[in-house]
Protein backbone atom coordinates (compact mmCIF):
# COMPACT_ATOMS: atom_id res chain seq x y z
CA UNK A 1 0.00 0.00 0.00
CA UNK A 2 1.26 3.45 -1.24
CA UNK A 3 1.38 6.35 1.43
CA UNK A 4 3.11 9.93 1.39
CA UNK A 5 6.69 10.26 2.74
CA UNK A 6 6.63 12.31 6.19
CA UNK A 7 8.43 14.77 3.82
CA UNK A 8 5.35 15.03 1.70
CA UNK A 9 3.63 15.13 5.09
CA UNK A 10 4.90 18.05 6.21
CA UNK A 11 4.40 19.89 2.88
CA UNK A 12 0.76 18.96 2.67
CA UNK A 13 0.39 19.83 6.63
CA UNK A 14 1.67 23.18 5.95
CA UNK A 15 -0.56 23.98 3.06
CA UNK A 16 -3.19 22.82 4.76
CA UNK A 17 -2.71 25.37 7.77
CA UNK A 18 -1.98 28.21 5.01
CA UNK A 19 -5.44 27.14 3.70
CA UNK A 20 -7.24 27.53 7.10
CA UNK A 21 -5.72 31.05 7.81
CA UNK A 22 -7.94 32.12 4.50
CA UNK A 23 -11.20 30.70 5.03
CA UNK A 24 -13.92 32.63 5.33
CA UNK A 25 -15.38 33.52 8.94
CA UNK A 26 -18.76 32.84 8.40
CA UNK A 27 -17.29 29.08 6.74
CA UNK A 28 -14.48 28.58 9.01
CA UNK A 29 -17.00 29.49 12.15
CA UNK A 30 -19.32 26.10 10.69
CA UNK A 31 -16.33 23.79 10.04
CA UNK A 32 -14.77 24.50 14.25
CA UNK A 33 -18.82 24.04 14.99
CA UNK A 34 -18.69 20.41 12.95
CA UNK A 35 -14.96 19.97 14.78
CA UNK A 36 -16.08 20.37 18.40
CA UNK A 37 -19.25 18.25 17.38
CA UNK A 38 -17.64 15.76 16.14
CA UNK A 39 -15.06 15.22 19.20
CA UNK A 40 -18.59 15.33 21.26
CA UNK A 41 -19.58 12.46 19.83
CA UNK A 42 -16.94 10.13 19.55
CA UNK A 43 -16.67 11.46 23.65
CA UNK A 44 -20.55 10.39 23.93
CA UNK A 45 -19.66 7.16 22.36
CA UNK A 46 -17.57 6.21 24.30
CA UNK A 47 -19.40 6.98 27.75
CA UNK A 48 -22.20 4.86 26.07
CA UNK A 49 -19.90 1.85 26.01
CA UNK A 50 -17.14 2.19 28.28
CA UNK A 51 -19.61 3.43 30.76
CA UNK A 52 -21.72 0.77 30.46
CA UNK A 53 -19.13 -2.48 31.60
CA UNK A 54 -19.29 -1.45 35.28
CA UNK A 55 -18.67 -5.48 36.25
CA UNK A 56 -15.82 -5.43 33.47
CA UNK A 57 -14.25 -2.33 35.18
CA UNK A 58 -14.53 -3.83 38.43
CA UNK A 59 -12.35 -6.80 37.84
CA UNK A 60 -10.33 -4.98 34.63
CA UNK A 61 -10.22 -1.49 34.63
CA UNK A 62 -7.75 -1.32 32.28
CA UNK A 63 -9.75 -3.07 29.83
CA UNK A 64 -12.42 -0.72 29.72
CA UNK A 65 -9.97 2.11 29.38
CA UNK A 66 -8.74 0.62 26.29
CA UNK A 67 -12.46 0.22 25.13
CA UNK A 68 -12.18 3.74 25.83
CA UNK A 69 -9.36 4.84 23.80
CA UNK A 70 -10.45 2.23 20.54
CA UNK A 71 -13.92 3.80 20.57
CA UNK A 72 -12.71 8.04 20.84
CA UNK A 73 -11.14 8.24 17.88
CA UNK A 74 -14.05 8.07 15.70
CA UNK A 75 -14.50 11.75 16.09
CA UNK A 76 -11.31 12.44 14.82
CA UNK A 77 -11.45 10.40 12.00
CA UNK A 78 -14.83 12.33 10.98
CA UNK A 79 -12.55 16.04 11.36
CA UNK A 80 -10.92 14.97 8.93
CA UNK A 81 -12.33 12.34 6.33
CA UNK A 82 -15.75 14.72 6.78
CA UNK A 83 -13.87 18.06 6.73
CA UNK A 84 -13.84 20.31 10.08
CA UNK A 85 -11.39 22.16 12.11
CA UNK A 86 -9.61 21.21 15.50
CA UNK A 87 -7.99 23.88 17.38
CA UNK A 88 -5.54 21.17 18.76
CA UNK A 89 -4.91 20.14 15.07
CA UNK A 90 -3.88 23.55 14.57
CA UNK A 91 -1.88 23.93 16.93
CA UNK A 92 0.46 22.45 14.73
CA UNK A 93 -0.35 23.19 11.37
CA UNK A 94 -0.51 26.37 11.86
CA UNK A 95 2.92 26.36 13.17
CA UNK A 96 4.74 25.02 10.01
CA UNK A 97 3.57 28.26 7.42
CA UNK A 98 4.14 30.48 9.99
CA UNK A 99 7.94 29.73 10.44
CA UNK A 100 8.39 29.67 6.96
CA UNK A 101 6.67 32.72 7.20
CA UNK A 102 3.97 32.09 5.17
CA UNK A 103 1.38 33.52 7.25
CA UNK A 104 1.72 35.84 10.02
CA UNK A 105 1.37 34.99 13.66
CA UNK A 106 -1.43 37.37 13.82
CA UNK A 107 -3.47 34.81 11.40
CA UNK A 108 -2.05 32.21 13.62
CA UNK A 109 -3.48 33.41 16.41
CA UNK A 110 -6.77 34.11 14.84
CA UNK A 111 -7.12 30.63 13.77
CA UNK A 112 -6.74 29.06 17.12
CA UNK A 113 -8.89 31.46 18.83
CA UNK A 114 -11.88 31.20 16.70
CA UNK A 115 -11.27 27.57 16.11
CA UNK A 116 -10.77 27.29 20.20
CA UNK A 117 -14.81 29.20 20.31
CA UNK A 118 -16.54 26.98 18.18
CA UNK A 119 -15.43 24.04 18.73
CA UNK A 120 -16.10 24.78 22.24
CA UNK A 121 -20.14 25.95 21.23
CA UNK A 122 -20.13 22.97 18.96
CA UNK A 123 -19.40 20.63 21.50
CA UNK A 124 -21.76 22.27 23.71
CA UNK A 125 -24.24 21.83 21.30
CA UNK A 126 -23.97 17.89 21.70
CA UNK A 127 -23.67 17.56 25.58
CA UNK A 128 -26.76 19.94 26.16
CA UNK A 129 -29.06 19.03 23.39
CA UNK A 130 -27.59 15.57 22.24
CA UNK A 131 -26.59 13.73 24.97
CA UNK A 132 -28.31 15.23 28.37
CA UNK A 133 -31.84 16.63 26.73
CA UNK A 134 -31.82 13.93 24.91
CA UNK A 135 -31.80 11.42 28.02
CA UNK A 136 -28.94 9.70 26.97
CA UNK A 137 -26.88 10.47 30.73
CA UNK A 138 -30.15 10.17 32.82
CA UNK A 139 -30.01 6.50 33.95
CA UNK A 140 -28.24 3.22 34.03
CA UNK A 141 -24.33 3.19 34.83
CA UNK A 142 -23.88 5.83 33.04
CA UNK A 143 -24.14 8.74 34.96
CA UNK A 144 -22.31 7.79 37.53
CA UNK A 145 -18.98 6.82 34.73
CA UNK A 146 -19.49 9.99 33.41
CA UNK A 147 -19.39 11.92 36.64
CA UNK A 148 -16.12 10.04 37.91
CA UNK A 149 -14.33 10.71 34.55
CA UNK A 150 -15.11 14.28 35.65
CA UNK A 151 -14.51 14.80 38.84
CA UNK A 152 -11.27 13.37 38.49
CA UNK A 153 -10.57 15.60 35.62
CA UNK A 154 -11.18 18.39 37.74
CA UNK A 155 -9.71 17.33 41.02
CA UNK A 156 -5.00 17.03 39.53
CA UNK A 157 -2.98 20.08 40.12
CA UNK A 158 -2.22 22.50 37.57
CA UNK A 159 1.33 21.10 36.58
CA UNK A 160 -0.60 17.37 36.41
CA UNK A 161 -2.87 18.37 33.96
CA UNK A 162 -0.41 20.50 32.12
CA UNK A 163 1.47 17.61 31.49
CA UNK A 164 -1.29 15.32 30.42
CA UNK A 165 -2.29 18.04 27.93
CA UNK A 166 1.03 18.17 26.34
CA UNK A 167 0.83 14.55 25.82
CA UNK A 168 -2.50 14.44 24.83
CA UNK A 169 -2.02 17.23 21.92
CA UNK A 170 1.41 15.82 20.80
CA UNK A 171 -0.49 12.12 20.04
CA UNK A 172 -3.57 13.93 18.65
CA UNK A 173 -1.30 16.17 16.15
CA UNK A 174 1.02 13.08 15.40
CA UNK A 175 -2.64 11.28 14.39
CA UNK A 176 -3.24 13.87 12.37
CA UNK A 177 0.09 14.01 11.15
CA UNK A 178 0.18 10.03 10.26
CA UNK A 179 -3.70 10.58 8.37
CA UNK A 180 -2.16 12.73 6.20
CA UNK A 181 0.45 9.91 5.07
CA UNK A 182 -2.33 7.73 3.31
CA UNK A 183 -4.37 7.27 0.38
CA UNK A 184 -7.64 6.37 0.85
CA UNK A 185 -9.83 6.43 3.77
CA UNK A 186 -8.95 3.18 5.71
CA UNK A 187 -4.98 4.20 6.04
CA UNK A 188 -6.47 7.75 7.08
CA UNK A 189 -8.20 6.15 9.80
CA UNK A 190 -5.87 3.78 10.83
CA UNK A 191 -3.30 6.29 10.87
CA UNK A 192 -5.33 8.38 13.36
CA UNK A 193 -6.30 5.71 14.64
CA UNK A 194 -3.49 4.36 16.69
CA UNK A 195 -2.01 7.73 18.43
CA UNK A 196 -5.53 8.94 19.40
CA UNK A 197 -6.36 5.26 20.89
CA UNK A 198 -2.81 5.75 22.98
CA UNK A 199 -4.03 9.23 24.47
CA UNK A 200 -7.28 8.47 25.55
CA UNK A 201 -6.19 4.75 26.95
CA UNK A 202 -3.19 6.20 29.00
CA UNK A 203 -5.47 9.15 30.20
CA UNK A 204 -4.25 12.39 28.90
CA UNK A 205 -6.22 15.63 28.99
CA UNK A 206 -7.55 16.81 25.62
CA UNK A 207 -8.85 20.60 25.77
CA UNK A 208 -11.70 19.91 23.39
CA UNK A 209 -12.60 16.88 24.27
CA UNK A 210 -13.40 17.69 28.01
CA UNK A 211 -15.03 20.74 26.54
CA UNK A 212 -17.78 18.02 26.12
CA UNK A 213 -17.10 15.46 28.95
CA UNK A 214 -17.18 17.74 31.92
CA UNK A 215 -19.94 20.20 31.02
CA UNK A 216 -21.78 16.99 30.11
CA UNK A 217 -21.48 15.83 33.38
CA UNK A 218 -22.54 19.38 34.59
CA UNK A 219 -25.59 19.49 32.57
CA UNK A 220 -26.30 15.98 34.35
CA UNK A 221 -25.88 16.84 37.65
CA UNK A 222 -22.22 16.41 38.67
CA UNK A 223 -21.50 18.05 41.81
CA UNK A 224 -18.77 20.28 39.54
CA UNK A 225 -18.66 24.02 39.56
CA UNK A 226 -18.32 25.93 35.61
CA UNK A 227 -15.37 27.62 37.95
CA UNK A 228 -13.32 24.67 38.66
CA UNK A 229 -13.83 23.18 34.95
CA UNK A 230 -12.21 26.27 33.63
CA UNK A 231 -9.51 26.65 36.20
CA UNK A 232 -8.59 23.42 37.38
CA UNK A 233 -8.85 21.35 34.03
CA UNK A 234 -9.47 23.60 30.81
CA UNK A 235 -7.24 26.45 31.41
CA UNK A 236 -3.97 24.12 32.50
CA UNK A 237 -5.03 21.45 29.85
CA UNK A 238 -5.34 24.04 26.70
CA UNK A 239 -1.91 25.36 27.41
CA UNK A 240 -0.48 21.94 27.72
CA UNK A 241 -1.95 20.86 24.09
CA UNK A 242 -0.63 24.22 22.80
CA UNK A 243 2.70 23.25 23.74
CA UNK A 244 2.59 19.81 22.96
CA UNK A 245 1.27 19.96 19.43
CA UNK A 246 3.46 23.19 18.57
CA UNK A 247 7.00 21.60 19.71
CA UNK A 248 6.62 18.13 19.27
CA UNK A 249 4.76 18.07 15.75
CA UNK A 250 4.94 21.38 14.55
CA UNK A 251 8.55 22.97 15.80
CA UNK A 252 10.18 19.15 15.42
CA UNK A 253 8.97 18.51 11.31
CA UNK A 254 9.16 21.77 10.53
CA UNK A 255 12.99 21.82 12.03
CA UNK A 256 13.22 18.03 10.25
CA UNK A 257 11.90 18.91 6.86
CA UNK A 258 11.19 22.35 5.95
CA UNK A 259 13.68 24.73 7.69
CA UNK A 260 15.73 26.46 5.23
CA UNK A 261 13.98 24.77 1.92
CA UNK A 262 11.29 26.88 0.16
C-alpha cells in the first residue's frame, strides 16, 4: 500500500494550515462548529460503552480504558475524512507556514482562537441538546462513569494536567500528522487511529474533548462548579496541548523537513 513520505507530510500539513488562515469567517466558524461536534460524539460514544461495563471495570479497569481509547477516535477520524477544524490540530499546522513565514502569527493566532470558540459551542451543542436533553446520561451506569471521569478531571494540580495536555495534543497532532500519510480512507483512519487510541487509553487531557465530557457531566448533575472546569482542568489542559502539538509536531517537522527549503 502506497502512502506519502513524512516529507510530503509536512508539505501537505503546511498547506493545509496556510489554507485555514484564509477561510472565510462565516465558513471557518461552521467547520470548528462540525470539529467540536464531532469530538462530542466520539466522547458520547464512548461513555455509552465504556460506561456501560461497570462489572468489566470492576475486575479490569484497564480493559475498559482501552475500550475507551479504541472507541474516541471516531471523532477524529470524521474532522478529517468529513472536513472540520480542531484547534488542537492547529496547533500544529498552523505552526509550520508560519515559520516559513507564510502567514503571520497574527493569522495564527486568529485561527486558534476562533477555532478554540466553536469548537467549544459545537461541543456544547452535543452535551446539552444531544446527549443530556436527549436522556442519553439520565439513567443506568452511566451517569455515575461519566461523573467520575469528571470529577477526576477536575480534582489534579495545575502542573498534572499541564502535562497530560502536552501529551494528549502531541499524540492527537502526530494522528493527524500520520492521516495525512495515506491514500484512501482506511490508512487515514488507521493512521489516526493508533495515536488517538494511545491518548485516551493512557489518560491524557484533551482541551476539546473535556469541553464536552465535563460540562456533560454538569448538565447531568455532577456536583462540579463551571469555575473549577475552567480553572482546574481547561485552562492548565489548553496550554499543555498548545505546547505539545506546537514543539513536538509542529517545531520538530518543521525543524526536520522544511527549515531552510522553500
Amino acid at each position: 500500500m502506497s502512502y506519502y513520505s513524512p516529507a510530503d507530510i509536512a508539505v501537505e500539513f503546511s498547506t493545509s494550515g496556510i489554507y485555514k488562515s484564509k477561510v472565510s469567517f462565516p465558513k471557518f466558524a461552521v467547520l470548528a462548529f462540525l470539529g467540536g461536534a464531532f469530538i462530542a460524539f466520539g466522547g458520547l460514544l464512548t461513555v455509552l460503552v465504556a460506561g456501560g461495563m461497570p462489572a468489566i471495570a470492576a475486575g479490569n479497569p484497564g480493559l475498559v480504558k482501552f475500550v475507551a481509547g479504541a472507541l474516541f477516535p471516531v471523532g477524529l477520524i470524521m474532522v478529517s475524512v468529513a472536513g472540520a477544524d480542531l484547534f488542537t490540530s492547529d496547533c500544529a499546522a498552523l505552526v509550520l507556514p508560519s515559520l516559513q513565514k507564510q502567514i503571520r502569527i497574527q493569522a495564527l493566532l486568529k485561527v486558534w482562537i476562533l477555532s478554540y470558540i466553536f469548537n467549544f459551542i459545537g461541543a456544547q451543542f452535543v452535551a446539552y441538546f444531544l446527549a443530556n436533553s436527549a436522556g442519553l446520561l439520565s439513567s443506568g451506569p452511566y451517569p455515575e462513569y461519566l461523573h467520575t471521569l469528571a470529577w477526576n478531571k477536575t480534582h489534579y494540580d495545575f502542573g498534572t494536567v499541564f502535562l497530560k495536555g502536552i501529551g494528549a495534543n502531541w499524540l492527537v497532532c502526530l494522528g493527524t500528522w500520520m492521516g495525512f500519510a495515506a491514500k484512501d480512507i482506511a490508512g487515514k483512519a488507521i493512521g489516526i487511529w493508533i495515536p488517538v487510541m494511545t491518548f485516551v487509553t493512557i489518560g491524557y487531557e484533551h482541551s476539546i474533548a473535556n469541553m464536552f465530557f465535563i460540562p456533560a457531566a454538569i448538565y447531568s448533575g455532577a456536583d462540579i462548579t463551571w469555575g473549577t472546569f475552567l480553572i482546574k482542568n481547561l485552562f492548565p489542559a489548553t496550554l499543555g496541548n498548545i505546547l505539545g502539538g506546537a514543539l513536538f509536531v509542529g517545531c520538530a517537522y518543521y525543524y526536520i523537513y522544511l527549515k531552510g527549503k522553500k
